[in-house]
Protein backbone atom coordinates (compact mmCIF):
# COMPACT_ATOMS: atom_id res chain seq x y z
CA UNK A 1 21.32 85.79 -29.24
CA UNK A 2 20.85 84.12 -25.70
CA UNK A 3 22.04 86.26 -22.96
CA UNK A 4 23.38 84.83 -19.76
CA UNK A 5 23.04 88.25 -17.79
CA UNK A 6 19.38 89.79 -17.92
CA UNK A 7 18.55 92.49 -16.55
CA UNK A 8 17.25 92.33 -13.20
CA UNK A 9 13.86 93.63 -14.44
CA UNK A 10 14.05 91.06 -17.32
CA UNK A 11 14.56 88.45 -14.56
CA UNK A 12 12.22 89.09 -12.48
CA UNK A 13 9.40 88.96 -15.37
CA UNK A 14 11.09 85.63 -16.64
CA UNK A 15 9.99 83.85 -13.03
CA UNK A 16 6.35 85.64 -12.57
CA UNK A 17 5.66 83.91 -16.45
CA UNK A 18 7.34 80.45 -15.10
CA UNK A 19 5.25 80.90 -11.83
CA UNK A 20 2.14 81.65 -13.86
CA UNK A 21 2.31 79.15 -16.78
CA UNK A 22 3.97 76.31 -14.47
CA UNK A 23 6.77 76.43 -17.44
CA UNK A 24 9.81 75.65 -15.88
CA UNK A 25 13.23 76.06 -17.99
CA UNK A 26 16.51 74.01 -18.45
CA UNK A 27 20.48 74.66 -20.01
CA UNK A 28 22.78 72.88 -20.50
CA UNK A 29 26.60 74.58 -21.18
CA UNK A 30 27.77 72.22 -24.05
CA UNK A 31 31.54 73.29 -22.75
CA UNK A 32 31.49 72.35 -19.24
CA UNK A 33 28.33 69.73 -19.22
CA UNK A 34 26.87 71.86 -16.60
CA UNK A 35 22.77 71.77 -16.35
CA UNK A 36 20.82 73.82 -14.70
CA UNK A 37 17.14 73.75 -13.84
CA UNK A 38 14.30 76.72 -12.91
CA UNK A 39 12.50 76.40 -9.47
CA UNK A 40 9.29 75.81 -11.62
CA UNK A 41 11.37 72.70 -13.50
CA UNK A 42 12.45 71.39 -10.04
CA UNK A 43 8.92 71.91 -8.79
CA UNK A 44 8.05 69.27 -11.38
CA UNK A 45 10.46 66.68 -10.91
CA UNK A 46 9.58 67.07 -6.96
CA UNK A 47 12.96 67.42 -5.78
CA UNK A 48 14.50 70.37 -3.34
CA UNK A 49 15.24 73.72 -4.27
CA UNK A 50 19.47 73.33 -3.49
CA UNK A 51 19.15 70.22 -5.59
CA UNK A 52 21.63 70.24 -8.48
CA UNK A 53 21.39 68.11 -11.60
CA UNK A 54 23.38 66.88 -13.95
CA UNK A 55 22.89 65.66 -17.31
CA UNK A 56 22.75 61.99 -16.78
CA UNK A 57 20.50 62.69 -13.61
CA UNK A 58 18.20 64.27 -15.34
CA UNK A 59 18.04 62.14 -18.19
CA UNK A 60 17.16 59.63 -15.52
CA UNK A 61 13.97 60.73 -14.53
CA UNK A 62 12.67 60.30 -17.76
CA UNK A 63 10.71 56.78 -17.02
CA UNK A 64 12.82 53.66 -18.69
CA UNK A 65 12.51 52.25 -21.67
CA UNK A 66 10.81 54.42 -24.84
CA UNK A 67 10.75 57.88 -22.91
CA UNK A 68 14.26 57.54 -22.25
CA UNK A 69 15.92 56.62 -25.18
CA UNK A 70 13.99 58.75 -27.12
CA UNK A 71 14.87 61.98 -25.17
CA UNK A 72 18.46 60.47 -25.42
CA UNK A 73 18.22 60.25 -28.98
CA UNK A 74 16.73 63.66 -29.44
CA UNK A 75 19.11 65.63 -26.75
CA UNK A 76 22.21 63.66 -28.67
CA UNK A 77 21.08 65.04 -32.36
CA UNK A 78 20.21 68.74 -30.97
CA UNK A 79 23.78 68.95 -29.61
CA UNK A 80 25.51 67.06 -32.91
CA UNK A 81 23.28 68.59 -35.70
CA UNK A 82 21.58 71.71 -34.40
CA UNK A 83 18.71 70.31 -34.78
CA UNK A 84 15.38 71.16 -32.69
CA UNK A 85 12.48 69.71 -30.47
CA UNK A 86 9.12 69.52 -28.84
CA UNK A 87 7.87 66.21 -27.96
CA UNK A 88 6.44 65.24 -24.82
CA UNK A 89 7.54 62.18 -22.38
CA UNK A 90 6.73 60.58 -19.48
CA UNK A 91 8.25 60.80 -16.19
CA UNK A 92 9.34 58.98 -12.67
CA UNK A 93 9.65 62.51 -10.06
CA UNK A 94 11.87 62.05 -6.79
CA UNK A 95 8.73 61.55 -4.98
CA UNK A 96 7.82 58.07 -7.56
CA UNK A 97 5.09 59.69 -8.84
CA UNK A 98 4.61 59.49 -12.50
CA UNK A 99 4.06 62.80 -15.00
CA UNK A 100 3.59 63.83 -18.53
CA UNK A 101 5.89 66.38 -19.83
CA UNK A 102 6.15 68.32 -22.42
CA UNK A 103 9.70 69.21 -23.01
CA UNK A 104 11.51 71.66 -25.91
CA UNK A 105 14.94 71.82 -26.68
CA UNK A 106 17.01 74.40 -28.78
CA UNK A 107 20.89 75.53 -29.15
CA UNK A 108 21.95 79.08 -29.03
CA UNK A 109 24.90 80.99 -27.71
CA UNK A 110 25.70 83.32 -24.93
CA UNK A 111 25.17 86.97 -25.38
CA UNK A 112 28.39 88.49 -26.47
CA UNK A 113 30.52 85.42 -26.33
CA UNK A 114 31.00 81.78 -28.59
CA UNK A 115 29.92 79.60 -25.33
CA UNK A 116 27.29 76.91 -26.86
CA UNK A 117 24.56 76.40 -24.89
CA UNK A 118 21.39 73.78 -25.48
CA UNK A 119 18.20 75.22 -23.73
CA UNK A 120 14.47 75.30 -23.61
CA UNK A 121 11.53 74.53 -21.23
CA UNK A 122 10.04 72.12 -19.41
CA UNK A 123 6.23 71.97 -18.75
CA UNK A 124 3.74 69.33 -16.79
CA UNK A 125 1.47 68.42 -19.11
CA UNK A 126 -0.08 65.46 -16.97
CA UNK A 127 -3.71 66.81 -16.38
CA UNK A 128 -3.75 67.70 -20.45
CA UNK A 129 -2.06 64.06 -21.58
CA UNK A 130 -4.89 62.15 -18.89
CA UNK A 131 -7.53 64.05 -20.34
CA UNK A 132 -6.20 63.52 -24.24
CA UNK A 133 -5.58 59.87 -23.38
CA UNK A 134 -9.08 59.38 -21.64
CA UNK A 135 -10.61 60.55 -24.97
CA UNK A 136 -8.73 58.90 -27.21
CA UNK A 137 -9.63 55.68 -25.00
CA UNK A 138 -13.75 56.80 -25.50
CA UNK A 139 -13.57 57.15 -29.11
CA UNK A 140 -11.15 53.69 -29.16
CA UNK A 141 -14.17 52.37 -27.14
CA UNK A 142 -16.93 53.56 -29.08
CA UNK A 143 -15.39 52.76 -32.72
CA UNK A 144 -15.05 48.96 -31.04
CA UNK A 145 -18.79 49.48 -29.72
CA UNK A 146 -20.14 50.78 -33.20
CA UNK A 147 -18.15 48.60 -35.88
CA UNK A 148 -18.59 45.26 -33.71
CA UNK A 149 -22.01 45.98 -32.48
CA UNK A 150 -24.39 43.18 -32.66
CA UNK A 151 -27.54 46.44 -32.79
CA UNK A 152 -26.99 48.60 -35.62
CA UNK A 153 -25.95 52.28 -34.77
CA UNK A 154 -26.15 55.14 -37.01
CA UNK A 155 -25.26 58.83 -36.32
CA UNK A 156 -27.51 60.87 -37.88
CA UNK A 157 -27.55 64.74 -37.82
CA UNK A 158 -30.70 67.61 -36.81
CA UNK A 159 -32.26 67.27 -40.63
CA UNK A 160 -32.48 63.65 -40.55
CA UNK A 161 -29.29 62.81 -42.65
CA UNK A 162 -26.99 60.42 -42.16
CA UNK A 163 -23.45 60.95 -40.51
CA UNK A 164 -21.93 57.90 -40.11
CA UNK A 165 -23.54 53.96 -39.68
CA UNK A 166 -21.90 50.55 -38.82
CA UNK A 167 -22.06 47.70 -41.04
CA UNK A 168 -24.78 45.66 -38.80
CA UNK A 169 -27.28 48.21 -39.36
CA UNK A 170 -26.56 47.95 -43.36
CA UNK A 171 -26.93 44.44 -43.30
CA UNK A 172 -30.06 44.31 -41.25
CA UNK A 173 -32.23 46.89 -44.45
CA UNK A 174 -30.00 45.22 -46.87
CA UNK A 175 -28.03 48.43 -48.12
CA UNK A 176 -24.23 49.53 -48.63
CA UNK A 177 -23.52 52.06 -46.47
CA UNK A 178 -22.93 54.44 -49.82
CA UNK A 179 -26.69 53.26 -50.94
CA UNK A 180 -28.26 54.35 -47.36
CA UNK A 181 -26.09 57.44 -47.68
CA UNK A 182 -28.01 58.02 -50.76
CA UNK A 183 -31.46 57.80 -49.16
CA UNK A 184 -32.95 60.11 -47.03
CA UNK A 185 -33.76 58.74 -43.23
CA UNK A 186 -37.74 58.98 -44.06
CA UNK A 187 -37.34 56.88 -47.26
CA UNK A 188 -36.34 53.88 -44.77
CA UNK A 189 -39.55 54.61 -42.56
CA UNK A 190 -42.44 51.84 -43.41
CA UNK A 191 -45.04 54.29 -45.01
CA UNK A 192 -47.55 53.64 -41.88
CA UNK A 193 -44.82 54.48 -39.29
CA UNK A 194 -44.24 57.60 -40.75
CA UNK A 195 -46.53 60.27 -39.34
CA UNK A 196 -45.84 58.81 -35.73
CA UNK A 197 -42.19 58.78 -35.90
CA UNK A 198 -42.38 62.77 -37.49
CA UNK A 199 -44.65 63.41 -33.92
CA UNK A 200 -41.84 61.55 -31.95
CA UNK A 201 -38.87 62.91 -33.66
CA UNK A 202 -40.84 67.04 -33.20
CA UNK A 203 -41.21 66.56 -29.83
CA UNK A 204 -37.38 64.77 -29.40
CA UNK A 205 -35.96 68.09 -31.27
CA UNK A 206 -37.86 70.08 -29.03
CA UNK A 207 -36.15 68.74 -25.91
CA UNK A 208 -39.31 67.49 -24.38
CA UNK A 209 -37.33 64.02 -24.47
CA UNK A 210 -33.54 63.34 -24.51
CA UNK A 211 -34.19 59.87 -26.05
CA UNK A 212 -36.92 57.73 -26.37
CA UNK A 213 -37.86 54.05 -27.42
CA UNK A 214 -40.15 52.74 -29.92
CA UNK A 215 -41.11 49.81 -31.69
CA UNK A 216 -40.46 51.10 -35.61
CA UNK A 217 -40.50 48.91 -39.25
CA UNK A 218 -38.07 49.62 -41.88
CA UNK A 219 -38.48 49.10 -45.19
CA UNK A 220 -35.98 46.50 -46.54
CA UNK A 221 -34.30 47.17 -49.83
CA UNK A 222 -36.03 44.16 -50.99
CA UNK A 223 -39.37 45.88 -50.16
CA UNK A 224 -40.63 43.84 -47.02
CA UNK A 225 -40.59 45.64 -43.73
CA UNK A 226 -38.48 44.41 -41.33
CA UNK A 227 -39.65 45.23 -37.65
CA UNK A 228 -36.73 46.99 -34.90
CA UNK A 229 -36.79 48.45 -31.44
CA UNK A 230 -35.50 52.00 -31.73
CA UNK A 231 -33.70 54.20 -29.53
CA UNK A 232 -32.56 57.46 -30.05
CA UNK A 233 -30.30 59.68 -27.86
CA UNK A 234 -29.30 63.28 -28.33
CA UNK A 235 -25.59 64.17 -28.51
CA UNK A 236 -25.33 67.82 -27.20
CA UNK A 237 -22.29 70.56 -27.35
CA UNK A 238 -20.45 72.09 -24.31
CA UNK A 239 -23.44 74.66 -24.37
CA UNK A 240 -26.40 71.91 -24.11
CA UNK A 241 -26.89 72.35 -27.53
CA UNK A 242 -27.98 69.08 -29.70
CA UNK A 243 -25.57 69.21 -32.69
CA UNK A 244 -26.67 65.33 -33.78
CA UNK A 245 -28.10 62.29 -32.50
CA UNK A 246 -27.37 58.42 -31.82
CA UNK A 247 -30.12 55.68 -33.07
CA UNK A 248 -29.90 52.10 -32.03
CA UNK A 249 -31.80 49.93 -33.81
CA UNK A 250 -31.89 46.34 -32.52
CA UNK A 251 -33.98 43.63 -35.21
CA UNK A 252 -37.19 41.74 -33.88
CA UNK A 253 -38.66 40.75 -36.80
CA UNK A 254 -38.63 37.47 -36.17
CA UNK A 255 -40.01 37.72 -32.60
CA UNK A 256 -42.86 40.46 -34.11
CA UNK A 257 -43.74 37.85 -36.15
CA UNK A 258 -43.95 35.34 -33.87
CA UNK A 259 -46.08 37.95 -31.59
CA UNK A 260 -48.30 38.77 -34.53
CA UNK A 261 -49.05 34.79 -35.22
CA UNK A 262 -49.92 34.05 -31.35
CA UNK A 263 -52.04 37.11 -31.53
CA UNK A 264 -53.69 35.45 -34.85
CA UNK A 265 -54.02 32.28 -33.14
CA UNK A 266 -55.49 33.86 -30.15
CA UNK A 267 -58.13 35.77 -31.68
CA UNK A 268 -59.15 32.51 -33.44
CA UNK A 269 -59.28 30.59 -30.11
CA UNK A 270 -61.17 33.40 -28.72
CA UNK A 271 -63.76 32.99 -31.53
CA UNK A 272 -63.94 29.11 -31.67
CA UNK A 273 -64.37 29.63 -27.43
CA UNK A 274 -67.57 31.68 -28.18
CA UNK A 275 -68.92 29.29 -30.61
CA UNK A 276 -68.56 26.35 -28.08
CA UNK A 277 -69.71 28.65 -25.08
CA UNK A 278 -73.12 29.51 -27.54
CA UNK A 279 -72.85 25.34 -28.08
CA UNK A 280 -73.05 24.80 -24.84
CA UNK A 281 -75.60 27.35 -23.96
CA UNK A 282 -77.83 25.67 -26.46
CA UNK A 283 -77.01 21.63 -25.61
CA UNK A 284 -78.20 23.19 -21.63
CA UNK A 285 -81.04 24.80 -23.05
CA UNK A 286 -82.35 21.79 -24.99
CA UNK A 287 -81.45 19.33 -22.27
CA UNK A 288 -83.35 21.11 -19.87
CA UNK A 289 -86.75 20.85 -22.19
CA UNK A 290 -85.41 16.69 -22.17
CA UNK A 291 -85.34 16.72 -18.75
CA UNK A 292 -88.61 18.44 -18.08
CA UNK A 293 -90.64 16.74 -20.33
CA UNK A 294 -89.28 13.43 -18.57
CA UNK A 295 -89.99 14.70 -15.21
CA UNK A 296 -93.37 14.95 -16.48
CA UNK A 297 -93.58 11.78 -17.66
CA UNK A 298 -92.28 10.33 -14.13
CA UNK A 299 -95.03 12.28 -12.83
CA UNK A 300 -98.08 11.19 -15.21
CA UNK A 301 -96.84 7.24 -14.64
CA UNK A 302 -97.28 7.80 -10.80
CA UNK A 303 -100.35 9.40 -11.10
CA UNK A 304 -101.84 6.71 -13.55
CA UNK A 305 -100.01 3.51 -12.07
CA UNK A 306 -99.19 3.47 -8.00
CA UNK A 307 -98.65 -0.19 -8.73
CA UNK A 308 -95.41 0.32 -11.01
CA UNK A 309 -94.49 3.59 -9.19
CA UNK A 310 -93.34 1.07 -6.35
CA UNK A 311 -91.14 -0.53 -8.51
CA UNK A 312 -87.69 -0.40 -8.23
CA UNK A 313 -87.72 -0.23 -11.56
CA UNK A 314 -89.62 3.01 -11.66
CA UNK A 315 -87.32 4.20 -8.32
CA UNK A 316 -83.96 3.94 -10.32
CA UNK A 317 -85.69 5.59 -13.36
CA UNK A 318 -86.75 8.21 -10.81
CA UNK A 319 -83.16 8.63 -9.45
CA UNK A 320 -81.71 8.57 -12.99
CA UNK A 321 -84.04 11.56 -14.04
CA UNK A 322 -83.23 13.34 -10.95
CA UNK A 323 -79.37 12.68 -11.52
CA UNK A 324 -79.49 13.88 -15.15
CA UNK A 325 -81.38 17.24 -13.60
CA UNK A 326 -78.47 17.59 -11.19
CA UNK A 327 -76.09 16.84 -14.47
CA UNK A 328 -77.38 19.66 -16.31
CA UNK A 329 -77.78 21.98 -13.45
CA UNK A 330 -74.11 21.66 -12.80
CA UNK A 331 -73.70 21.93 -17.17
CA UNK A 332 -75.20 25.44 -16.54
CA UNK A 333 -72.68 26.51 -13.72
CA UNK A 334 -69.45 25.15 -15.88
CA UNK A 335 -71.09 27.38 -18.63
CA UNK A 336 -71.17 30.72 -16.40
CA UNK A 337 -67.61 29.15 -15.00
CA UNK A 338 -65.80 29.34 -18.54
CA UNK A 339 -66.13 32.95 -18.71
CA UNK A 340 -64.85 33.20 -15.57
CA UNK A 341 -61.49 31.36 -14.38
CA UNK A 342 -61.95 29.21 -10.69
CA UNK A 343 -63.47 32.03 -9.21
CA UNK A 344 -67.16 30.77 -7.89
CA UNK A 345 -66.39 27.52 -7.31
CA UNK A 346 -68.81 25.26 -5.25
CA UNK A 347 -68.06 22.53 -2.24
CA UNK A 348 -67.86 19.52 -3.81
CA UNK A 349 -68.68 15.85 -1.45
CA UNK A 350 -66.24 13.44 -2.87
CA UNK A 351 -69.00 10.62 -1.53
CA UNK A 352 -72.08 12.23 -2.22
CA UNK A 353 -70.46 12.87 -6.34
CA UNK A 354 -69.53 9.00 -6.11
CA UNK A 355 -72.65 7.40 -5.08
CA UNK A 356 -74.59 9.23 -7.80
CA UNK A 357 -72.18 8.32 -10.60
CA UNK A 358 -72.43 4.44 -9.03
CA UNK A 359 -76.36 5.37 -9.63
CA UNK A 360 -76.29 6.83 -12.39
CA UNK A 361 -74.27 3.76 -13.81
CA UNK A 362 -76.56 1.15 -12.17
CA UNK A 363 -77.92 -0.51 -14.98
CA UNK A 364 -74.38 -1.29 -16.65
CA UNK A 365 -72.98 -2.28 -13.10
CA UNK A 366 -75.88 -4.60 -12.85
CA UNK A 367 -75.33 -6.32 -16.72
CA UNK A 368 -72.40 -6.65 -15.67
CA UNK A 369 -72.37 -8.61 -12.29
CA UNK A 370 -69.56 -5.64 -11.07
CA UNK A 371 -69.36 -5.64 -7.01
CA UNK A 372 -68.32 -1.84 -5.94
CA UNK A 373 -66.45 -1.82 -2.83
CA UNK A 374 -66.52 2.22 -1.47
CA UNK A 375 -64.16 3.33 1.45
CA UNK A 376 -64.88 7.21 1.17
CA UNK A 377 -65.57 9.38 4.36
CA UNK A 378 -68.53 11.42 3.67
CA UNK A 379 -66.67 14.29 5.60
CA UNK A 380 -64.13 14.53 2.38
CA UNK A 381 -65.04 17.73 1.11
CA UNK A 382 -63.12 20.12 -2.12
CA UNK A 383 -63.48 23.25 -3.66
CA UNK A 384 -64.49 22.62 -7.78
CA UNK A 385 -66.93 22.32 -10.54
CA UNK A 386 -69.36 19.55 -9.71
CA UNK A 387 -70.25 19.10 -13.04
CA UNK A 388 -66.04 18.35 -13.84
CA UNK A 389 -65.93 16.09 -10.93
CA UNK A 390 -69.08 13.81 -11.78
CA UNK A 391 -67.81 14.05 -15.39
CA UNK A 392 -64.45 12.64 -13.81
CA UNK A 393 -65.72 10.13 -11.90
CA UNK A 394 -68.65 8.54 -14.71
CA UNK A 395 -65.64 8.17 -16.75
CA UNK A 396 -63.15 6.12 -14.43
CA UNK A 397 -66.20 4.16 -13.48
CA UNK A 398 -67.29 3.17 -17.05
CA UNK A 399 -63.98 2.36 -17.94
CA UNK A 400 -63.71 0.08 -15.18
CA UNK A 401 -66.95 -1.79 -16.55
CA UNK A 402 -66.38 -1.38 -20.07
CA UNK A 403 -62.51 -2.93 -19.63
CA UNK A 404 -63.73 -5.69 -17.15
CA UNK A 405 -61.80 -8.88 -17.47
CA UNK A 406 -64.19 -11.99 -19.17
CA UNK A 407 -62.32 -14.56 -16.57
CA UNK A 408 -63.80 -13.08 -13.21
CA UNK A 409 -65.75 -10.95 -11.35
CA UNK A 410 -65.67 -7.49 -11.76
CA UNK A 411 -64.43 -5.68 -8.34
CA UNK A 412 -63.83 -2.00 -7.89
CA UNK A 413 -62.33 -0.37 -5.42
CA UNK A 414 -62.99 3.26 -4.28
CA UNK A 415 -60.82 4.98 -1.58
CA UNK A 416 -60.24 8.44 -0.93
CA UNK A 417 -57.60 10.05 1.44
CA UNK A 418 -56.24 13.64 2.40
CA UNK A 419 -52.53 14.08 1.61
CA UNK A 420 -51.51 18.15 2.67
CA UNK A 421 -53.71 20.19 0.03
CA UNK A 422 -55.06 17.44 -1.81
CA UNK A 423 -57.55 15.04 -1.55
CA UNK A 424 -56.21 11.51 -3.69
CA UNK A 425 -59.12 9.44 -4.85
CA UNK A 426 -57.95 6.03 -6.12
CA UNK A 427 -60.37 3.53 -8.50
CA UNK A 428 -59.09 0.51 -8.51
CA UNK A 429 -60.46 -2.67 -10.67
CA UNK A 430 -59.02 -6.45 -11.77
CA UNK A 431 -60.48 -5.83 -15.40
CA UNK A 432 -58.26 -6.44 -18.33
CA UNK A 433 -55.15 -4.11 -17.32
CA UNK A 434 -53.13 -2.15 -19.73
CA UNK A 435 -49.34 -2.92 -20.72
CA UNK A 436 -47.86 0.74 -19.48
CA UNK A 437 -44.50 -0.52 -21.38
CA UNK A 438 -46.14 -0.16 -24.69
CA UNK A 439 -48.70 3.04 -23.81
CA UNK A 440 -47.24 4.87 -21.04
CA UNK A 441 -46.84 8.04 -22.84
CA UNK A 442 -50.78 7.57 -24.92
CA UNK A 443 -53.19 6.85 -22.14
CA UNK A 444 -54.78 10.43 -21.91
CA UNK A 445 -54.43 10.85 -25.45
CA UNK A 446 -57.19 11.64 -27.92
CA UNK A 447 -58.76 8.95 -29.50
CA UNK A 448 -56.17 6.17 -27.76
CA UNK A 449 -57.58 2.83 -27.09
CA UNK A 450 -55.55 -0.50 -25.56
CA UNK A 451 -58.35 -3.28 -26.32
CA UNK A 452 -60.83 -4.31 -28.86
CA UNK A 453 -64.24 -3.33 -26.78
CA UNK A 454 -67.46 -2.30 -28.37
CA UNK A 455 -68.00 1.49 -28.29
CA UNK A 456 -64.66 2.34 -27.21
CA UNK A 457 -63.66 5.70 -28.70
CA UNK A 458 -60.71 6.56 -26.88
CA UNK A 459 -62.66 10.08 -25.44
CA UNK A 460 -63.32 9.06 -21.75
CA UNK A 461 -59.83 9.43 -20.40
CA UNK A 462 -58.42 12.25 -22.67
CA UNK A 463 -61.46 14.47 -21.23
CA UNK A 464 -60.22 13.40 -17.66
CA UNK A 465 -57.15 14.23 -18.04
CA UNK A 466 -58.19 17.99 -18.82
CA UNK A 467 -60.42 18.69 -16.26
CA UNK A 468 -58.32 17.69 -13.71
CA UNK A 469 -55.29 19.79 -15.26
CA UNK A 470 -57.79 22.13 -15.31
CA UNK A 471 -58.97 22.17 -12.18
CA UNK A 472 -55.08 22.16 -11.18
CA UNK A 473 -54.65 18.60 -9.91
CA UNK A 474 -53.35 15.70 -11.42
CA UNK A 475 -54.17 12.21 -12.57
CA UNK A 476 -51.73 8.57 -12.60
CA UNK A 477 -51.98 5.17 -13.72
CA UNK A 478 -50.91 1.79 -12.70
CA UNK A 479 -51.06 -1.52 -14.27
CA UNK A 480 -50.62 -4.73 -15.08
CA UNK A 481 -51.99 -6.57 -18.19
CA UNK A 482 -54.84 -9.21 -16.83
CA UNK A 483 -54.49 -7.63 -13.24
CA UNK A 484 -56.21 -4.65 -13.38
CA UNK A 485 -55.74 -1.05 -13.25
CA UNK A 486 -55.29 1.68 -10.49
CA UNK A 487 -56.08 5.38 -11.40
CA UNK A 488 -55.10 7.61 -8.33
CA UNK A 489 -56.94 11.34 -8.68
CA UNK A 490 -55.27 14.18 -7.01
CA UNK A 491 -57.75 17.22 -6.56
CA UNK A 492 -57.17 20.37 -4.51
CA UNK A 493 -58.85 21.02 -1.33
């Protein structure tokens, strides 16, 4: 039975286990209403030591709302039914701060008497009920994390089985979680991942990593791998112990794919480039027998014939030979340049590269009455592939004679100005024009031509175009149909 009157020894061991275990205790004389609290229970509700409570005070402190009815409820059928509890409940102390309690209530009777009394203890619990309520919110957190997961997780345990996996990671191999339950982790593994991922999961196990990432296939349950980035992480004990791990496996097949294809691609561009580099090599090798031979020639005709060596006949065949020489000098150093990138490249005269295409183009300028106007300073110097930039130019300047207009005169212009880092050379010509409405967007494409003219294949400009993107500059149009055209060139420095 309860006692009211310990001993004095029994007392004094009652507080030092209150003081100790923070466990505070309450009554409550069912006769009189009277309730009384410990120091330890006053301690907790942070209110003084000569503070006396009553029942409806102290039901008060519980916070408002669920806490307080319920310990209403509960303190109401302990005192009507005998009944008993231990719940716990949160708090408001004098001081406003908030606390989790844990609270038990019983009904007994006085030692040697038929006084009723309702009793128990009161205990903070707040520390406990954070650090229950903080897990609780983790494993509320990570359920979210690993059922709604867009990666798929699986937890899988020191001897490669599987513990638990989410539903993404099912769908990605194709399984029910019951059928990948079934299988053994290694079973999943494509066959020529294996042995790496054994070295990589041996040297995970033996703590020389506590997670690592690698690019791993999986074998589909329809038999096809399917390509993932894999993490695992080790999940240890309180001792540092790994008891299982986490694996994340994200899906790149698609984008594996794609990287394998470019790769493809790239190794075929990489072959085709050597054929056309051993092309080339050859078409310079051959050309410069051509071009001997006809040096030769020049030679032999001088010797022979001083009369037709002053010719200016024989002078423009002379400065034709010497320009194709120049031509296939400059073929050999865009050669060595392709296996380079713009390293090497060679000061180019924007004048100097013009009046040899203007000779090299003689005869056709001369069939075909064309009057080239040139406003270039000869100080107008860049940085680039000679062989690109007469290429460049021969083009333009056929074009301009090949397009000429039948009603007048063929004029070009040539000009050529310094804007910042760029040098802009502009052709301009009253030939036949082209109607920009109609082929805007298909002038520098392949094989595009605007009028019916002999031996027009539609090449000239589309090779322009790709030296000068190549050579990191840029080339525009302008025209008018039976006006003429306006190319503007825009080279680096």
């Amino acid at each position: 039975m309860y006692s009211l009157q310990p001993k004095k020894e029994t007392l004094h061991l009652s507080k030092m286990v209150e003081e100790i275990a923070t466990i505070g205790t309450w009554e409550v004389d069912l006769n009189t209403n009277k309730l009384m609290w410990s120091d330890v229970t006053k301690k907790i509700h942070e209110v003084p030591s000569h503070y006396t409570p009553n029942v409806k005070s102290g039901i008060e402190f519980y916070k408002e709302g669920e806490n307080r009815e319920r310990i209403s409820s509960l303190f109401k059928e302990l005192v009507e039914h005998n009944t008993y509890f231990d719940e716990e409940f949160e708090i408001i102390t004098a001081k406003g701060n908030r606390k989790w309690v844990r609270s038990i209530g019983v009904i007994g009777y006085r030692r040697g008497s038929t006084t009723r009394v309702a009793y128990g203890t009161f205990q903070d619990v707040t520390e406990k009920t954070n650090f229950t309520r903080q897990i609780s919110i983790s494993e509320e957190q990570f359920r979210k994390i690993f059922e709604f997961s867009e990666t798929g997780i699986a937890l899988i345990d020191l001897n490669e089985k599987w513990l638990r996996i989410n539903q993404h990671f099912c769908d990605m191999l194709g399984y029910t979680e019951n059928e990948l339950k079934k299988l053994p982790y290694y079973k999943l593994v494509y066959p020529e991942d294996l042995e790496r991922n054994k070295k990589e999961f041996t040297a995970f196990l033996k703590g020389e990593s506590q997670s690592f990432s690698i690019q791993k296939r999986f074998v589909h349950k329809n038999g096809g791998p399917i390509w993932t980035l894999i993490t695992r992480s080790a999940v240890k004990d309180n001792l540092g112990n790994t008891i299982h791990y986490v694996l994340h496996a994200k899906n790149i097949n698609d984008d594996k794919l794609q990287q394998i294809r470019i790769e493809k691609l790239l190794d075929i561009s990489r072959k085709q480039n050597d054929k056309l580099l051993n092309f080339a090599h050859i078409v310079s090798h051959n050309l410069r027998s051509h071009y001997s031979n006809l040096q030769m020639l020049l030679n032999d005709i001088k010797l022979d014939d001083s009369k037709l060596a002053n010719t200016s006949q024989f002078e423009l065949m002379r400065m034709t030979i010497d320009n194709l020489g120049e031509t296939i000098h400059n073929l050999n150093d865009t050669v060595d340049l392709s296996t380079k990138h713009l390293d090497g490249l060679k000061t180019v005269n924007i004048k100097k590269h013009i009046d040899n295409t203007i000779i090299s183009i003689k005869p056709s300028i001369k069939q075909s009455n064309a009057i080239i106007r040139q406003n270039v300073d000869k100080s107008i110097e860049i940085r680039s592939i000679p062989a690109y930039i007469d290429s460049i130019f021969l083009n333009i300047l056929n074009n301009a004679v090949k397009y000429k207009s039948p009603k007048r005169q063929l004029v070009i212009d040539i000009d050529a100005k310094i804007e910042n880092e760029y040098v802009i050379v502009q052709f301009r010509d009253n030939g036949l024009g082209i109607d920009l409405d109609l082929h805007k967007n298909k002038i520098f494409g392949m094989y595009k031509t605007f009028h019916d003219v002999q031996n027009a294949n539609g090449l000239g400009l589309y090779i322009t175009k790709n030296q000068i993107d190549y050579l990191g500059g840029d080339i525009t149009v302008e025209s008018k149909v039976d006006v003429g055209s306006s190319f503007y060139i825009k080279l680096k420095k």
